[in-house]
N, C-alpha and C. Protein backbone atom coordinates (compact mmCIF):
# COMPACT_ATOMS: atom_id res chain seq x y z
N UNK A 1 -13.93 5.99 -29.62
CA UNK A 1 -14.05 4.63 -29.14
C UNK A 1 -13.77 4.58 -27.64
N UNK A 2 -14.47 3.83 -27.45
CA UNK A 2 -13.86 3.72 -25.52
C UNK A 2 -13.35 2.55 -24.77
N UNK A 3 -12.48 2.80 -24.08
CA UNK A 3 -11.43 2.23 -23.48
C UNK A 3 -11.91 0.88 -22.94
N UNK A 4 -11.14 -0.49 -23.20
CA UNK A 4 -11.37 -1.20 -22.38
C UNK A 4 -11.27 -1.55 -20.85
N UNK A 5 -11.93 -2.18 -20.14
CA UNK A 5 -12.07 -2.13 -18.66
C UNK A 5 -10.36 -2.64 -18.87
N UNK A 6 -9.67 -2.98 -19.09
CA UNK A 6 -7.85 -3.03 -18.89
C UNK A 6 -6.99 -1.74 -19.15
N UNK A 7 -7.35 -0.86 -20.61
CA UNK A 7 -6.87 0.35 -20.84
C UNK A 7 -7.43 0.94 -19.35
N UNK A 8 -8.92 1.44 -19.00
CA UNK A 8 -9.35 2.35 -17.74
C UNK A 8 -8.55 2.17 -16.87
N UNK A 9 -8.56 0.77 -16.53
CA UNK A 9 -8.18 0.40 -15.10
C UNK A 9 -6.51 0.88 -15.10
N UNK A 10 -5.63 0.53 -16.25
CA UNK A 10 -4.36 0.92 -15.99
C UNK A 10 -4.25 2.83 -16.34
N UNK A 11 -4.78 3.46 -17.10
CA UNK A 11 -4.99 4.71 -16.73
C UNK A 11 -5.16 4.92 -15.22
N UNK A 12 -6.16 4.84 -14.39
CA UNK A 12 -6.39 5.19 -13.42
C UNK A 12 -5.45 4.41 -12.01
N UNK A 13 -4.96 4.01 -12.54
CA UNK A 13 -3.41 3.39 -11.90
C UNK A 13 -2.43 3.82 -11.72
N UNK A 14 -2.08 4.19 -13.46
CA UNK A 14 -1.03 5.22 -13.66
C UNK A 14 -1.15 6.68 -12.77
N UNK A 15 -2.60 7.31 -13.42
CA UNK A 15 -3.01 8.50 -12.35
C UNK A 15 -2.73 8.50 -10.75
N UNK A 16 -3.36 7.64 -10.61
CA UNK A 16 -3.27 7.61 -8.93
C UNK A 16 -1.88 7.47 -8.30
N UNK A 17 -0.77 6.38 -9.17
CA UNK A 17 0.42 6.29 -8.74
C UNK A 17 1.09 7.82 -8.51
N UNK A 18 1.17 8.40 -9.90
CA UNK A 18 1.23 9.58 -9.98
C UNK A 18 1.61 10.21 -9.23
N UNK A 19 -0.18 10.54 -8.80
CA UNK A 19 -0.44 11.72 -8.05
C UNK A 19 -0.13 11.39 -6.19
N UNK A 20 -0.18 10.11 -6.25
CA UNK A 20 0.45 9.70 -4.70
C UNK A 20 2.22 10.22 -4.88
N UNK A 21 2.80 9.83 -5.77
CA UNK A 21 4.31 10.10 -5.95
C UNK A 21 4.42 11.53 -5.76
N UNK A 22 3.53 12.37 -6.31
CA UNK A 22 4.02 13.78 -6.54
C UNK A 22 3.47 14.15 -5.11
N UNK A 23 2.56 14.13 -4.29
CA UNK A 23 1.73 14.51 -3.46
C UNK A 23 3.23 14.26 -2.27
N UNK A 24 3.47 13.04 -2.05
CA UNK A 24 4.73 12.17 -1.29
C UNK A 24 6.15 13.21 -1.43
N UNK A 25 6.30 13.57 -2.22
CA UNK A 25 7.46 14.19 -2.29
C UNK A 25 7.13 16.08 -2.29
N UNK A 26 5.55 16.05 -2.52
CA UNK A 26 5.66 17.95 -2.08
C UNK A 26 5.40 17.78 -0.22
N UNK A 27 5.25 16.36 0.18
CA UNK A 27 4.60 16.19 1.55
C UNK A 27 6.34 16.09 2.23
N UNK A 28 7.44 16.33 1.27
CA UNK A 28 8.62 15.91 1.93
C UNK A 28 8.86 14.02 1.81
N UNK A 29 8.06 14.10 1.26
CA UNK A 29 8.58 12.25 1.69
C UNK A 29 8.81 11.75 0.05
N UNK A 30 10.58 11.27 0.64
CA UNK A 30 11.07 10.75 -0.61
C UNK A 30 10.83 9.15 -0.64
N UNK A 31 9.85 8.56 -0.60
CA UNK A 31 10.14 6.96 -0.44
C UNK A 31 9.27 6.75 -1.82
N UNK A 32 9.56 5.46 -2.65
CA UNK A 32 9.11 5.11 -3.39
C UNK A 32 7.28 4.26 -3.16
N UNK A 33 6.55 4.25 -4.14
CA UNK A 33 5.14 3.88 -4.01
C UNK A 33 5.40 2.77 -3.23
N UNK A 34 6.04 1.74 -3.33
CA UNK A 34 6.57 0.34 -2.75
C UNK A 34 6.54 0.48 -1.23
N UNK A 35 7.28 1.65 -1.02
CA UNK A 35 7.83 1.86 0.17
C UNK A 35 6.68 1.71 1.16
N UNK A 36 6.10 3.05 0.47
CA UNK A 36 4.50 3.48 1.18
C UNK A 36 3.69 2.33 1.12
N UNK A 37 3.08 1.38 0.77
CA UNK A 37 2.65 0.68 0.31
C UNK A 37 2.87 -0.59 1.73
N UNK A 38 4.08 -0.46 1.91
CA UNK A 38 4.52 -1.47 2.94
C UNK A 38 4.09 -0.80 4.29
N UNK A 39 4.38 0.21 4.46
CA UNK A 39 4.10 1.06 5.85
C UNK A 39 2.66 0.95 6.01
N UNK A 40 1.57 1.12 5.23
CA UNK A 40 0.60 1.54 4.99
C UNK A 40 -0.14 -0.11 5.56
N UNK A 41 0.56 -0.93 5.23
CA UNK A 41 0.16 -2.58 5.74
C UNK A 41 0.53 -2.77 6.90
N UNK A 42 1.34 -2.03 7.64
CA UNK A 42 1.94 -2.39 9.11
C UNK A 42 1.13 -1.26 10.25
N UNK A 43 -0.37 -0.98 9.95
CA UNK A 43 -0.68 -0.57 10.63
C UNK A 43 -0.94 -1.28 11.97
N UNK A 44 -1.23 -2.36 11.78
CA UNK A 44 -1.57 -3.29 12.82
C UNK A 44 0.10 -3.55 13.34
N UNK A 45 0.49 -3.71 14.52
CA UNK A 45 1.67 -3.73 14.96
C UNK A 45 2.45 -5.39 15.34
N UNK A 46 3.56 -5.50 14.56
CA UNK A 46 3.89 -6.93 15.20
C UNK A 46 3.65 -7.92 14.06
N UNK A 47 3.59 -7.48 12.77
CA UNK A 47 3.63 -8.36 11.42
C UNK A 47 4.68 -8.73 11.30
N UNK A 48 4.88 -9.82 10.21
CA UNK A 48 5.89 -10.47 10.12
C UNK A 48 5.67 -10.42 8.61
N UNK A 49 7.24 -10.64 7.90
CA UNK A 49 7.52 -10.12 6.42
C UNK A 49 6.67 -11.08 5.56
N UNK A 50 6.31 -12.38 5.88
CA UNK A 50 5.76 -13.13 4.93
C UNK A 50 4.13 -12.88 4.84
N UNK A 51 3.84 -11.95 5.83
CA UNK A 51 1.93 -11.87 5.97
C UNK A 51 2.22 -10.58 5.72
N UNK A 52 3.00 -9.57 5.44
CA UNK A 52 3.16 -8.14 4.71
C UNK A 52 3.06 -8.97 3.25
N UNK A 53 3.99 -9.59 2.66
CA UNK A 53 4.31 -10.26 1.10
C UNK A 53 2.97 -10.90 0.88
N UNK A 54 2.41 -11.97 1.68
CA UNK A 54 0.89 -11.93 1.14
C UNK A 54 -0.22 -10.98 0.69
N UNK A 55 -0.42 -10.14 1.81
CA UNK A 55 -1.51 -9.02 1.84
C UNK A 55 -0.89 -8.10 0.45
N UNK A 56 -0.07 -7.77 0.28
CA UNK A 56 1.02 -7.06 -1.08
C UNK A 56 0.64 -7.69 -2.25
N UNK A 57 0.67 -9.01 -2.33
CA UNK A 57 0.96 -9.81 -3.36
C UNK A 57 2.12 -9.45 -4.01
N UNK A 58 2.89 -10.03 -3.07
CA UNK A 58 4.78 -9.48 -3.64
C UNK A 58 5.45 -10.83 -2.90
N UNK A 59 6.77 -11.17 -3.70
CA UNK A 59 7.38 -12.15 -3.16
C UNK A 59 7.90 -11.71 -1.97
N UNK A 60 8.40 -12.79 -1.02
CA UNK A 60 9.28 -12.28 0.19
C UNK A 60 10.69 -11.21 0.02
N UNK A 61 11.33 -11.75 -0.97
CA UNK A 61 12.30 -11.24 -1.36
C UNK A 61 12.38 -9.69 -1.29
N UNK A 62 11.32 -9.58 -2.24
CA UNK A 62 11.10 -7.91 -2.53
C UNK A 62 10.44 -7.22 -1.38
N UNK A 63 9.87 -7.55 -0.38
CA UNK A 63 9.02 -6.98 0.85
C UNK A 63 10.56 -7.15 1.48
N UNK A 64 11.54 -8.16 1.74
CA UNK A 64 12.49 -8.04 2.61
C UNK A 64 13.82 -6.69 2.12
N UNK A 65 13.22 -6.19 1.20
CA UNK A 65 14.67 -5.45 0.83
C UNK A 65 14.12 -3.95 0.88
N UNK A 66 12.84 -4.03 0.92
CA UNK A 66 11.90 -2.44 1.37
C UNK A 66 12.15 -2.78 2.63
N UNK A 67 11.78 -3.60 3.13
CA UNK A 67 11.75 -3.59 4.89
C UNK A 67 13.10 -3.22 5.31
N UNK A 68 14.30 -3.84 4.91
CA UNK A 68 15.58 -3.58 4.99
C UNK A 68 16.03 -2.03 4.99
N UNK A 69 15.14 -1.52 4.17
CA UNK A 69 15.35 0.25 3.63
C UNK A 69 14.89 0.80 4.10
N UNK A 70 13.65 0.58 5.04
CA UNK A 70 12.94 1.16 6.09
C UNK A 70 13.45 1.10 7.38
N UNK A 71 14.04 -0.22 7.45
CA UNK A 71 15.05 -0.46 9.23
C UNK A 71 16.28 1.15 8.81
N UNK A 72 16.93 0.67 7.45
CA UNK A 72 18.12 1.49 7.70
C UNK A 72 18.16 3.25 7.55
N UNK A 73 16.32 3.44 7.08
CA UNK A 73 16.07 5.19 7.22
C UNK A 73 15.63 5.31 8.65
N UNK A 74 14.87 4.14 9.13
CA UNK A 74 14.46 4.42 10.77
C UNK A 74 13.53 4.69 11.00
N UNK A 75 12.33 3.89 9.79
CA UNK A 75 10.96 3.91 10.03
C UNK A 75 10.36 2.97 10.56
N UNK A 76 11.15 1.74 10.64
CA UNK A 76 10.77 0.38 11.23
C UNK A 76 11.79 -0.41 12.04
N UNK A 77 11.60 -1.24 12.77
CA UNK A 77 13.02 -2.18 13.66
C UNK A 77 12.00 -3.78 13.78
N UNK A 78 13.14 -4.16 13.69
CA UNK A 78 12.82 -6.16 13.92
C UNK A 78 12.92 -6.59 15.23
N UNK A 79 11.66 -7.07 15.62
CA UNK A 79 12.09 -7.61 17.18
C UNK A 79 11.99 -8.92 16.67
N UNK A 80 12.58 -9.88 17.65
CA UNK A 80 12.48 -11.42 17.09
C UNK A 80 11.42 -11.72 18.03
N UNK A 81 10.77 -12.89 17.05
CA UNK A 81 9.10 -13.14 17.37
C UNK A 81 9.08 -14.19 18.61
N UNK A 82 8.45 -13.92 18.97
CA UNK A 82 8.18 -14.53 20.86
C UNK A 82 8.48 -16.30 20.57
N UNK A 83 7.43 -16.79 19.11
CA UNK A 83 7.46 -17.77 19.48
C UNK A 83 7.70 -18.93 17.95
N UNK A 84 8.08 -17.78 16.69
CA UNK A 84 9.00 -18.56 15.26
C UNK A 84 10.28 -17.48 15.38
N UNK A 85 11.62 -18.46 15.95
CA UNK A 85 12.52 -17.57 15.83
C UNK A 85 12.88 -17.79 14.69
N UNK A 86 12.68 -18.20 13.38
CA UNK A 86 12.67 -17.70 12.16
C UNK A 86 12.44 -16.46 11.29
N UNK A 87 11.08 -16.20 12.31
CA UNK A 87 11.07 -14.90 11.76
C UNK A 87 11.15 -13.56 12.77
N UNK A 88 10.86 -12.61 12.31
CA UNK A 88 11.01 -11.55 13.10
C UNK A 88 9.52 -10.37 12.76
N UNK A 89 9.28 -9.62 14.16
CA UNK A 89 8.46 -9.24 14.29
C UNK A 89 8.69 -7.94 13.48
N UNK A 90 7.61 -6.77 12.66
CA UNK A 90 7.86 -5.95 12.06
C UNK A 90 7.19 -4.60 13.23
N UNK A 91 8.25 -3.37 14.11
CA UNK A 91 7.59 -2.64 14.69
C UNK A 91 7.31 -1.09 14.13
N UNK A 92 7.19 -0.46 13.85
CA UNK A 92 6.67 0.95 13.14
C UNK A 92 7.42 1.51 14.31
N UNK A 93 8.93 2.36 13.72
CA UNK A 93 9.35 3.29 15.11
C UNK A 93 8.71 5.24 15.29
N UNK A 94 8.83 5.75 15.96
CA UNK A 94 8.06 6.90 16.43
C UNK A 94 8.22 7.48 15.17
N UNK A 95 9.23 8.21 14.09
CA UNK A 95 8.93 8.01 12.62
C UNK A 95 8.09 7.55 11.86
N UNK A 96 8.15 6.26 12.33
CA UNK A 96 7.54 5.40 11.73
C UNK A 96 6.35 6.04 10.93
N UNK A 97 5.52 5.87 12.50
CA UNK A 97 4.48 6.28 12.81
C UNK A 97 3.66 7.52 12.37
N UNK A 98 4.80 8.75 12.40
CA UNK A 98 4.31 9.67 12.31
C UNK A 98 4.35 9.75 10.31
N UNK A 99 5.58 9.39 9.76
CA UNK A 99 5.33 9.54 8.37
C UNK A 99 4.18 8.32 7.80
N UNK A 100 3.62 7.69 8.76
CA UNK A 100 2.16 6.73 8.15
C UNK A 100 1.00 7.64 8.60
N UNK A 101 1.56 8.32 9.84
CA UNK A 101 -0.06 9.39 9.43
C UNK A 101 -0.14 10.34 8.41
N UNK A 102 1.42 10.67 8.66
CA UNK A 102 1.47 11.69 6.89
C UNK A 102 0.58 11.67 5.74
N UNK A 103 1.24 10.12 5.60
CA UNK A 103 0.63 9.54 4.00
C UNK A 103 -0.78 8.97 4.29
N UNK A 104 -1.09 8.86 5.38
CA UNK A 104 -2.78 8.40 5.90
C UNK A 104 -3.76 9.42 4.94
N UNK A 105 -3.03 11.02 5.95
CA UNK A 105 -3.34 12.29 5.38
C UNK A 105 -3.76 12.60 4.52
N UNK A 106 -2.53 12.36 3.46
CA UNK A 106 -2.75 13.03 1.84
C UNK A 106 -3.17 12.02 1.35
N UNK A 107 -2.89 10.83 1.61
CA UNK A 107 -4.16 9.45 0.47
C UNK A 107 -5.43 9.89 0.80
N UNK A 108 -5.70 9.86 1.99
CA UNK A 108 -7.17 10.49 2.27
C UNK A 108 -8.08 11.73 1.57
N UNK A 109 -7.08 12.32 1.40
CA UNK A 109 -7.46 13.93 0.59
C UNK A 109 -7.38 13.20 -1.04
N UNK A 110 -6.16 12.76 -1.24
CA UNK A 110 -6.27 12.16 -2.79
C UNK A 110 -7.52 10.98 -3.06
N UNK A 111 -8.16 10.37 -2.44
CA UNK A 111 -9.26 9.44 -2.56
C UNK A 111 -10.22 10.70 -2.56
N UNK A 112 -10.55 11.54 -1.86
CA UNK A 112 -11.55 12.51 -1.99
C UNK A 112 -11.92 13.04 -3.53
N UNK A 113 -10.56 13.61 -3.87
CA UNK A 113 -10.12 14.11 -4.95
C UNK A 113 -10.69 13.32 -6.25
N UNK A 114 -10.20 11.75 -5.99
CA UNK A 114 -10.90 10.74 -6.93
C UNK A 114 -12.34 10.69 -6.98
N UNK A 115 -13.09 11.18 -6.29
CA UNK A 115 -14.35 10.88 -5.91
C UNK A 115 -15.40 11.62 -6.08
N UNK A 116 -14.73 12.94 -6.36
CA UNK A 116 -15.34 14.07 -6.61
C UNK A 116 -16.54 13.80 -8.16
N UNK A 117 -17.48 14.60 -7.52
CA UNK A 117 -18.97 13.83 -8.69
C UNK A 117 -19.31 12.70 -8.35
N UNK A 118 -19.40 11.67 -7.77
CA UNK A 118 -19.62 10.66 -7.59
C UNK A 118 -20.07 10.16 -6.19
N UNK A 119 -21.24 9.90 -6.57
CA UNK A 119 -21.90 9.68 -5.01
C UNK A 119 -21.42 8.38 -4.06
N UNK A 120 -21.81 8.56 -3.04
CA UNK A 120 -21.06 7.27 -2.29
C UNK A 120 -21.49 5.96 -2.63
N UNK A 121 -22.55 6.07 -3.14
CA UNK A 121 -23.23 4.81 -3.50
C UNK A 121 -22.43 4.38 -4.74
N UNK A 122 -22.10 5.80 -5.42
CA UNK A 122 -20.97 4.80 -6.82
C UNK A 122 -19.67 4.43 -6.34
N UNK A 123 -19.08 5.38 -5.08
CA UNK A 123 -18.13 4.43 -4.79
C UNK A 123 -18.33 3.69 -4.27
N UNK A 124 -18.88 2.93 -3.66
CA UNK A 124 -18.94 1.93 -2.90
C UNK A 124 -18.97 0.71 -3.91
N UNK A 125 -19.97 1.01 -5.27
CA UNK A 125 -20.50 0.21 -6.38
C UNK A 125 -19.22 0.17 -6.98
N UNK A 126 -18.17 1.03 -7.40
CA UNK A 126 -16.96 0.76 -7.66
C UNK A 126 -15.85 -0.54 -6.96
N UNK A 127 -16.13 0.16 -5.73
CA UNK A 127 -14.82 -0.85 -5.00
C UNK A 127 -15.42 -2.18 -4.99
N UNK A 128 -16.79 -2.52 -5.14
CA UNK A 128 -17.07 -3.91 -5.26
C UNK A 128 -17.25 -4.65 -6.73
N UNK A 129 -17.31 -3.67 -7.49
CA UNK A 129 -16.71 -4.06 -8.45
C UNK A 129 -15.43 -4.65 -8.92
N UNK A 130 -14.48 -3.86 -8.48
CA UNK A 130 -13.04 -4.21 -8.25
C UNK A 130 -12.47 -5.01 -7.61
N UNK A 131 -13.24 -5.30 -6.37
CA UNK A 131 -12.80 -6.76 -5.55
C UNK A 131 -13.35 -7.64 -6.46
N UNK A 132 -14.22 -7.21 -7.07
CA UNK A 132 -15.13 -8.72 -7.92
C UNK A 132 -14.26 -9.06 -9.38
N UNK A 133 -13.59 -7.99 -10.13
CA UNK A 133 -12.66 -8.47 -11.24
C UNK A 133 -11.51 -8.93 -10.66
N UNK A 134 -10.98 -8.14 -9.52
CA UNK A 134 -9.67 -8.57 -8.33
C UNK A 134 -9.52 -10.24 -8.43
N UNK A 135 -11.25 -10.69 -7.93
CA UNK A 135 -11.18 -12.03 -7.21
C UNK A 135 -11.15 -12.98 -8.47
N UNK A 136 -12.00 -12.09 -9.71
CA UNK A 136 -11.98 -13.37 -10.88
C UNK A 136 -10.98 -13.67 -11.24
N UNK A 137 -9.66 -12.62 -11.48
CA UNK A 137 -8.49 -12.60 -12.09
C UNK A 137 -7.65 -13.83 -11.28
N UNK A 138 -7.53 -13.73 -9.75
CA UNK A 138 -7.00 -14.55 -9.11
C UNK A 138 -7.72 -15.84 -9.14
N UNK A 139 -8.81 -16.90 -9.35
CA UNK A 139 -9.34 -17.54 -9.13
C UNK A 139 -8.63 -17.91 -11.00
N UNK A 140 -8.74 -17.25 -11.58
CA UNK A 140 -8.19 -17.53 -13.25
C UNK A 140 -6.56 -18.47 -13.11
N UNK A 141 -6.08 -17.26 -12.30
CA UNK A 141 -4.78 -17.53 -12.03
C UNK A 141 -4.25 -18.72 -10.98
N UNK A 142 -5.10 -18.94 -9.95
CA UNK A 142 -4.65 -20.57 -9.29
C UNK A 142 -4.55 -21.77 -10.14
């Protein structure tokens, strides 16, 4: 019998988490998927925690206590924002930086890996697929 598009999709979730976790820690890097996940959004420089928690789809709460764990390993620092001193600016420090090209690296090689047999045209037909159940699910959910 074969899997429903919910069984696939969380298989290949599970997999990928996985293999990012194991890949992360033979790469030396002990941070949790979460962690990465946050770094990986602060490529653009000068975010602020509530437009990281959007793009995530994670409450503030939980983006503020990774961010917190990232100031205190010394992958990130808070400047206060020029012009909502409410919030504070998010900067990627020279660490930072360099363990986001790390994981740039090996996601890059691990998406390859996923891809293998499959022509670009199916991935491409994939990922728009996925924005397209992505967008129904959320449009369900407002």
């Amino acid at each position: 019998m074969q899997d429903s598009i919910g069984e696939s999709l969380h298989k290949l979730i599970h997999s990928y988490k996985s293999t990012l976790r194991e890949t992360a820690i033979q790469s030396g890097i002990k941070l949790p998927v979460g962690h990465i996940r946050l770094l990986k959004s602060l490529k653009k420089e000068g975010c602020i925690a509530k437009a990281v928690a959007t793009q995530l789809c994670l409450d503030k709460s939980q983006v503020t206590r990774v961010i917190n764990d990232l100031v205190e390993r010394g992958y990130l620092t808070k400047e206060r924002h020029p012009t909502n001193h409410r919030s504070s600016l998010l900067i990627l420090t020279h660490s930072g930086k360099t363990l986001l090209d790390d994981i740039q690296t090996f996601e890059k090689t691990i998406s390859q890996e996923m891809a293998i047999g499959l022509t670009d045209q199916q991935v491409d037909q994939f990922i728009q697929i996925a924005d397209t159940m992505r967008h129904n699910l959320e449009q369900t959910n407002d």
